[in-house]
Protein backbone atom coordinates (compact mmCIF):
# COMPACT_ATOMS: atom_id res chain seq x y z
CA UNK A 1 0.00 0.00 0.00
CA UNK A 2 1.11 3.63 -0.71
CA UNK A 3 -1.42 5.76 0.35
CA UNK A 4 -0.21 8.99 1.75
CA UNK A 5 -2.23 9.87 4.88
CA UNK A 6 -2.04 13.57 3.63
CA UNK A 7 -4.07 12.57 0.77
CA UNK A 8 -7.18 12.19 3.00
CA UNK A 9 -9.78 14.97 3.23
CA UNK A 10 -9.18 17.64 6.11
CA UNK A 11 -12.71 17.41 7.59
CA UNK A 12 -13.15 13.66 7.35
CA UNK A 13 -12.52 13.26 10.75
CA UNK A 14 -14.07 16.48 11.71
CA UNK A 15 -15.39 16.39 15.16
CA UNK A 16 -14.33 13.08 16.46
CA UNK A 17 -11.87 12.23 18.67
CA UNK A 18 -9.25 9.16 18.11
CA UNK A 19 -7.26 7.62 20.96
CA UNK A 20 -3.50 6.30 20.64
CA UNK A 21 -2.88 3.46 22.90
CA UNK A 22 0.56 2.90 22.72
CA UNK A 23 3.73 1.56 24.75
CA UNK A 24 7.06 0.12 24.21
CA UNK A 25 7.33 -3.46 23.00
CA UNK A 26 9.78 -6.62 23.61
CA UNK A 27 9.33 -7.71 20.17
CA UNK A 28 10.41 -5.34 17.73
CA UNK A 29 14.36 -7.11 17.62
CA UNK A 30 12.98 -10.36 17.03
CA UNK A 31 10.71 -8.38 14.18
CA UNK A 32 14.21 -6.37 12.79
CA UNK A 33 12.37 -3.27 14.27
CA UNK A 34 13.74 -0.52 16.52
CA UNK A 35 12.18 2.04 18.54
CA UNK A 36 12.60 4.10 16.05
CA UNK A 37 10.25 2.35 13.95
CA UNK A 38 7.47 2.25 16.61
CA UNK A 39 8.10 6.09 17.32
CA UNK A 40 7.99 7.09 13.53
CA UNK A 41 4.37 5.42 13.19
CA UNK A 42 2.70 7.18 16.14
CA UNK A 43 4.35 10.11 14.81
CA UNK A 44 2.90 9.58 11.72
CA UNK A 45 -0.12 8.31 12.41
CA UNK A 46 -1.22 11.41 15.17
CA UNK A 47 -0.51 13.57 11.74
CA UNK A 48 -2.72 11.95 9.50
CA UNK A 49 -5.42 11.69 12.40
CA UNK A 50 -5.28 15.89 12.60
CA UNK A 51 -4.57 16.53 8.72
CA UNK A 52 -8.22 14.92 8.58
CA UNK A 53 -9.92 17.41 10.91
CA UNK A 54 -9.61 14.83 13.92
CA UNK A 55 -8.97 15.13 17.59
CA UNK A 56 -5.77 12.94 19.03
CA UNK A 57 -6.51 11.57 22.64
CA UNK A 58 -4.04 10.33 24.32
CA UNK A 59 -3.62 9.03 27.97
CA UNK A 60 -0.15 8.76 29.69
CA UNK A 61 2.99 10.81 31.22
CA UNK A 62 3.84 14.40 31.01
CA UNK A 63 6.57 16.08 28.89
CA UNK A 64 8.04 12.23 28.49
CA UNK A 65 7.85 9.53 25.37
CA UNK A 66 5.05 9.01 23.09
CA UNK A 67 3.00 12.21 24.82
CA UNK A 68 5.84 14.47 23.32
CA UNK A 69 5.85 12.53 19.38
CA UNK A 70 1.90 12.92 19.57
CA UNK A 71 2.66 16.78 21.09
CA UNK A 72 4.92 17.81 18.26
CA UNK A 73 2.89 16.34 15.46
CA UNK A 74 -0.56 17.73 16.07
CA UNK A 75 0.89 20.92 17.28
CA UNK A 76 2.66 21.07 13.42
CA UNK A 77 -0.09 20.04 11.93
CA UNK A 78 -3.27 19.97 13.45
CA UNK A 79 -6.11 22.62 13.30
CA UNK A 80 -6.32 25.67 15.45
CA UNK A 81 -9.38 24.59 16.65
CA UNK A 82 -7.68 22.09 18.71
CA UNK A 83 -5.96 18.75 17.88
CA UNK A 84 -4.54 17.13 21.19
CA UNK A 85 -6.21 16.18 23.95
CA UNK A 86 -3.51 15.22 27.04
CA UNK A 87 -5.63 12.37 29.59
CA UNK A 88 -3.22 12.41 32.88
CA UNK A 89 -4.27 9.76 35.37
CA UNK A 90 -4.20 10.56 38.97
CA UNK A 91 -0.67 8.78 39.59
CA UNK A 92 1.23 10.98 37.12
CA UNK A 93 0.45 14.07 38.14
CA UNK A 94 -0.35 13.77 41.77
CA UNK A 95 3.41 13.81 43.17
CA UNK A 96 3.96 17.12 41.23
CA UNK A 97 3.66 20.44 42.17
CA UNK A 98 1.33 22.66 41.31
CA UNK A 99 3.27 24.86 39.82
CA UNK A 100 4.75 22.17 37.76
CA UNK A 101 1.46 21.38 36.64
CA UNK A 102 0.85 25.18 35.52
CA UNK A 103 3.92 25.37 33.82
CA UNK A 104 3.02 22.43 31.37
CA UNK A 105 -0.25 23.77 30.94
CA UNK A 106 1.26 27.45 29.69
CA UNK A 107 3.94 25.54 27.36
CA UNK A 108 1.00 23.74 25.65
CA UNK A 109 0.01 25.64 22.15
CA UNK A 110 -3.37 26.64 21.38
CA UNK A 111 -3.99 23.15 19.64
CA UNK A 112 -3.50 21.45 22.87
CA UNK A 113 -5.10 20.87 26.30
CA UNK A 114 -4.48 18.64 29.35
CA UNK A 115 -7.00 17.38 31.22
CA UNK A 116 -6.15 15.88 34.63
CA UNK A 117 -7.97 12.87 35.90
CA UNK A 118 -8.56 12.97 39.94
CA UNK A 119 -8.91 9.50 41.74
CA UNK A 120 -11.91 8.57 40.94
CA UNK A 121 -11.54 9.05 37.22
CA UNK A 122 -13.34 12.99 37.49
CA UNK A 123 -11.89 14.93 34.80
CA UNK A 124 -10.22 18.44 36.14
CA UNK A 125 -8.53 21.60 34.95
CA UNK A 126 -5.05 22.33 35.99
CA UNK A 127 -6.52 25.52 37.73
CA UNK A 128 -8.71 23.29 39.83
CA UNK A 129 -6.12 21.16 40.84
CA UNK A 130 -3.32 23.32 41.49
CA UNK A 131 -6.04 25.44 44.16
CA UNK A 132 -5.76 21.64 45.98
CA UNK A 133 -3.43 21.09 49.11
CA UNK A 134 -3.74 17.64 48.75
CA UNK A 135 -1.39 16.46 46.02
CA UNK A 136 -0.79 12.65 47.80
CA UNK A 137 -1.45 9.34 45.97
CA UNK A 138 -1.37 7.69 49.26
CA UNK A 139 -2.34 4.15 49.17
CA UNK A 140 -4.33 4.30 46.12
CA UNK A 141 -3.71 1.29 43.77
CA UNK A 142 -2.34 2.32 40.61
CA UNK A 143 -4.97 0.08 38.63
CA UNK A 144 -7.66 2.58 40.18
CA UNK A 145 -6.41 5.71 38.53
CA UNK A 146 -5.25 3.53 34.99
CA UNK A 147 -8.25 2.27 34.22
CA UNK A 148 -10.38 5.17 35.41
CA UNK A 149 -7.83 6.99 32.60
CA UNK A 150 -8.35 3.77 30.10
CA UNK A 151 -12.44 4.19 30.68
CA UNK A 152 -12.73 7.91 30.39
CA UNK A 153 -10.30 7.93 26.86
CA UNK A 154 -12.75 5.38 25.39
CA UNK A 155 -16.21 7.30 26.57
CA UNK A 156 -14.74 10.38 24.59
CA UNK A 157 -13.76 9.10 21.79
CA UNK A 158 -14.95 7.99 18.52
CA UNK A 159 -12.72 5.37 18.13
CA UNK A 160 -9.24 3.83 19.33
CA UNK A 161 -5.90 2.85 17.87
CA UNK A 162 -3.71 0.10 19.56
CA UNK A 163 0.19 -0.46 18.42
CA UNK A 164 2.76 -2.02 20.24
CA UNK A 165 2.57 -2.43 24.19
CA UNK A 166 4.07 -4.53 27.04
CA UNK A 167 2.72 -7.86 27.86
CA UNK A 168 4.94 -8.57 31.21
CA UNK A 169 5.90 -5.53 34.09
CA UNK A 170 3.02 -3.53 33.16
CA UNK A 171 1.14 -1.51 35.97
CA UNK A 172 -2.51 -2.37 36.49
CA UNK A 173 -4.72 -5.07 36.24
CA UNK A 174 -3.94 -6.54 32.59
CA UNK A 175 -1.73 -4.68 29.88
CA UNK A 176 -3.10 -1.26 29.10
CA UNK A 177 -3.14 -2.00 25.40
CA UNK A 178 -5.24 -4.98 26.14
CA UNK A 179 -7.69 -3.09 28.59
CA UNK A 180 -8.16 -0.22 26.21
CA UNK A 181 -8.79 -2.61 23.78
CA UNK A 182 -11.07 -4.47 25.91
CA UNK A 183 -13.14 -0.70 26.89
CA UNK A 184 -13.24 0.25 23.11
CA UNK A 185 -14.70 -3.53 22.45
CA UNK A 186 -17.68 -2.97 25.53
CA UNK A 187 -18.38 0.26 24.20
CA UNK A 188 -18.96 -1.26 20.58
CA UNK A 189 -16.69 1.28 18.79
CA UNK A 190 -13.80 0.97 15.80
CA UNK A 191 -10.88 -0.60 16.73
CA UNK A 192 -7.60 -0.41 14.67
CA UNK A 193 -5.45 -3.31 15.95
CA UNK A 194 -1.72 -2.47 14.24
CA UNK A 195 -0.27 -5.70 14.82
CA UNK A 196 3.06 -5.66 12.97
CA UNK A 197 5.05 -4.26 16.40
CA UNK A 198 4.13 -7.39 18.33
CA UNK A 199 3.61 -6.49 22.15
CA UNK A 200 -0.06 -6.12 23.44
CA UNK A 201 -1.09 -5.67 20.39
CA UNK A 202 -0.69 -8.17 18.90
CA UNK A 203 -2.03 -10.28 21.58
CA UNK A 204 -5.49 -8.73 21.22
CA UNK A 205 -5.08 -8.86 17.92
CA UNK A 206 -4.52 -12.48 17.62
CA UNK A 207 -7.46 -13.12 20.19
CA UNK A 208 -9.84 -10.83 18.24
CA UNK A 209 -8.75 -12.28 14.72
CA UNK A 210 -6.35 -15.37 15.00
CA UNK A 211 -6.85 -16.18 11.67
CA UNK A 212 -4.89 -12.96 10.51
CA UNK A 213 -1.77 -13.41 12.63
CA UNK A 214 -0.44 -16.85 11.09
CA UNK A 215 2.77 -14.59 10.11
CA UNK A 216 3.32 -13.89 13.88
CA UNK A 217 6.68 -16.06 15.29
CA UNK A 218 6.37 -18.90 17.74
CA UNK A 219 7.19 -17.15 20.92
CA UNK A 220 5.57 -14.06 20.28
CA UNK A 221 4.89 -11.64 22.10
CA UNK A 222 7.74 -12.67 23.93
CA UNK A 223 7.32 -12.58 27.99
CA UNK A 224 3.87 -13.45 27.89
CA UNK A 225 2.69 -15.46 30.74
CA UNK A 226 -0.23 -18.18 30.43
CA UNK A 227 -2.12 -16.49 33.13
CA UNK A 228 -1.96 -13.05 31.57
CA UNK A 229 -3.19 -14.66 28.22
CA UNK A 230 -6.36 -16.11 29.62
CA UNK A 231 -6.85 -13.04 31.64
CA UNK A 232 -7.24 -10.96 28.11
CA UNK A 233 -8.88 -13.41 26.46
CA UNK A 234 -11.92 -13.47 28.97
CA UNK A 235 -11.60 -9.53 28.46
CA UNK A 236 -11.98 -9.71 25.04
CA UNK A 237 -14.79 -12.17 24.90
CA UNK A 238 -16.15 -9.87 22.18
CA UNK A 239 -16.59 -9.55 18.82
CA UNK A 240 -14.73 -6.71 16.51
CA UNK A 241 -17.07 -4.15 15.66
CA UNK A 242 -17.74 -2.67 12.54
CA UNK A 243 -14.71 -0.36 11.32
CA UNK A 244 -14.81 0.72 7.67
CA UNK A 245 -12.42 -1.87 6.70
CA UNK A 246 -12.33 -4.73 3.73
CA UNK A 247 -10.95 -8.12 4.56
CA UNK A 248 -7.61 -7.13 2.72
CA UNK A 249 -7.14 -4.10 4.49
CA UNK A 250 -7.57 -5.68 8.11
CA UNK A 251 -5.31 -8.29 6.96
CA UNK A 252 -2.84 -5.80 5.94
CA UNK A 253 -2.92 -3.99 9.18
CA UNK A 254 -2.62 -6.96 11.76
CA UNK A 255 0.90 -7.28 9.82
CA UNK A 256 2.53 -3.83 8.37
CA UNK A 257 5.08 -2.24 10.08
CA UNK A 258 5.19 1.19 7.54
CA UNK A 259 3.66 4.15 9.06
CA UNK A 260 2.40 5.29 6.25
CA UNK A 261 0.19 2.09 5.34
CA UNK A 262 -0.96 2.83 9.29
CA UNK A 263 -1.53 5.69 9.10
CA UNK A 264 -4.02 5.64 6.12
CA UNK A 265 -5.99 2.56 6.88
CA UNK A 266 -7.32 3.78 9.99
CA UNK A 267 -8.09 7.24 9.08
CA UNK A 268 -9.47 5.48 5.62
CA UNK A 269 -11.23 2.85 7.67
CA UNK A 270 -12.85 5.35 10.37
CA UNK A 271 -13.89 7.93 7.75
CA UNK A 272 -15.61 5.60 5.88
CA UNK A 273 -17.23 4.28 9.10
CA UNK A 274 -18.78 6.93 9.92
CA UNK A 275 -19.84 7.97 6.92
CA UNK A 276 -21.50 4.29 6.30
CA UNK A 277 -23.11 3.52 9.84
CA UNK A 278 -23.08 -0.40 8.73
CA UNK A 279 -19.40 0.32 8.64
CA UNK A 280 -18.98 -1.47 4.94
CA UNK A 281 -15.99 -0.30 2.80
């Protein structure tokens, strides 16, 4: 496929929101990837999303990794209407300062806002929280505040992307990949599983749609335990909704690596999705 995402209408995704679920994989050696690789697609990816009129949503740490790829990209290219929505769960941002807090706020351009997430999962301003004296995680369980994030991201957006993503040392209650996954399932919207980096996502992936990961390596993804397995595959005791996709293009996603071919089929898929409420390419 050569489809250049900048190709795609600039109000086909008008008005929606799209989450990135993404997090370093084991795989990518074993795959002859590199970080690089994985970094390159979100970058490109969060691009096409904005160039299309859409709304990137992404959920994890501040100033750090994949937040600051998506950050740079829809700030370049993204609408001044807004392109980047920041989701901070309660552990990231509750051993900061307030002033800290401000600070990222003011260095955010006018295509970007942060929304912070308090224990329960309540969505607040930075102003809100920084009049608080009570910035202490104490004993609350980081699986609280993570899926709290992982629910909220889903409810607001249109539809979700999953790449990559660690299936052993990961906080919470089941791989985030896999629990986003899992939420965007429940809540019967699109979901894009790009399975070509291994990690979580290709574990959902070949849960969801075994039959399109016979390329994937014995082994793979490497470090997953048998217990962890089962414990997505009861979460994702759901069919995959409808997503805009042919047969050929879902088979080419579960195993592509470009960014490019990414990029395009799920900005292709979801445009055509919601134009076509059956979801039928």
């Amino acid at each position: 496929m050569n489809g250049d995402p900048q190709l795609v209408p600039r109000d086909a995704l008008s008005g929606h929101r799209v989450a990135i679920s993404v997090s370093e994989s084991a795989d990518l050696l074993r795959l002859g990837l590199s970080d690089l690789h994985l970094q390159l697609t979100i970058a490109e990816l969060s691009r096409a999303i904005v160039i299309a009129g859409g709304v990137v949503v992404y959920g994890g740490a501040i100033q750090e990794g994949f937040t600051k790829i998506v950050l740079e990209e829809t700030e370049r290219y993204g609408n001044a209407t807004g392109a980047f929505e920041h989701i901070v769960p309660y552990t990231e941002y509750a051993t900061r300062s307030p002033e800290d807090l401000r600070t990222y706020a003011a260095s955010l351009g006018v295509k970007s806002t942060v929304q912070l997430l308090d224990a329960e999962g309540v969505p607040r301003s930075v102003r809100e929280v920084s009049a608080r004296d009570d910035f202490d995680p104490g004993d609350l369980d980081p699986t609280t505040a993570l899926s709290a994030m992982r629910t909220h991201t889903t409810d607001i957006a249109s539809a979700r992307v999953v790449v990559g993503g660690k299936v052993s040392g990961f906080a919470g209650s089941m791989p985030g990949v896999a629990e986003e996954a899992a939420a965007t399932l429940r809540a019967d919207k699109p979901l894009y599983v790009a399975g070509g980096f291994g990690g979580a996502a290709t574990l959902v992936g070949s849960i969801v749609t075994p039959d399109l990961y016979e390329w994937l390596p014995p082994g793979l993804p490497e470090g997953l335990a048998p217990e962890v397995r089962r414990f997505v595959e009861s979460a994702l005791d759901l069919p995959l909704g409808a997503d805009g996709l042919s047969d050929e293009d879902r088979a080419l996603l579960a195993a592509t690596h470009r960014p490019s071919d990414i990029a395009t089929l799920v900005v292709l898929g979801l445009s055509r999705h919601l134009g076509d409420p059956e979801g039928q390419a």
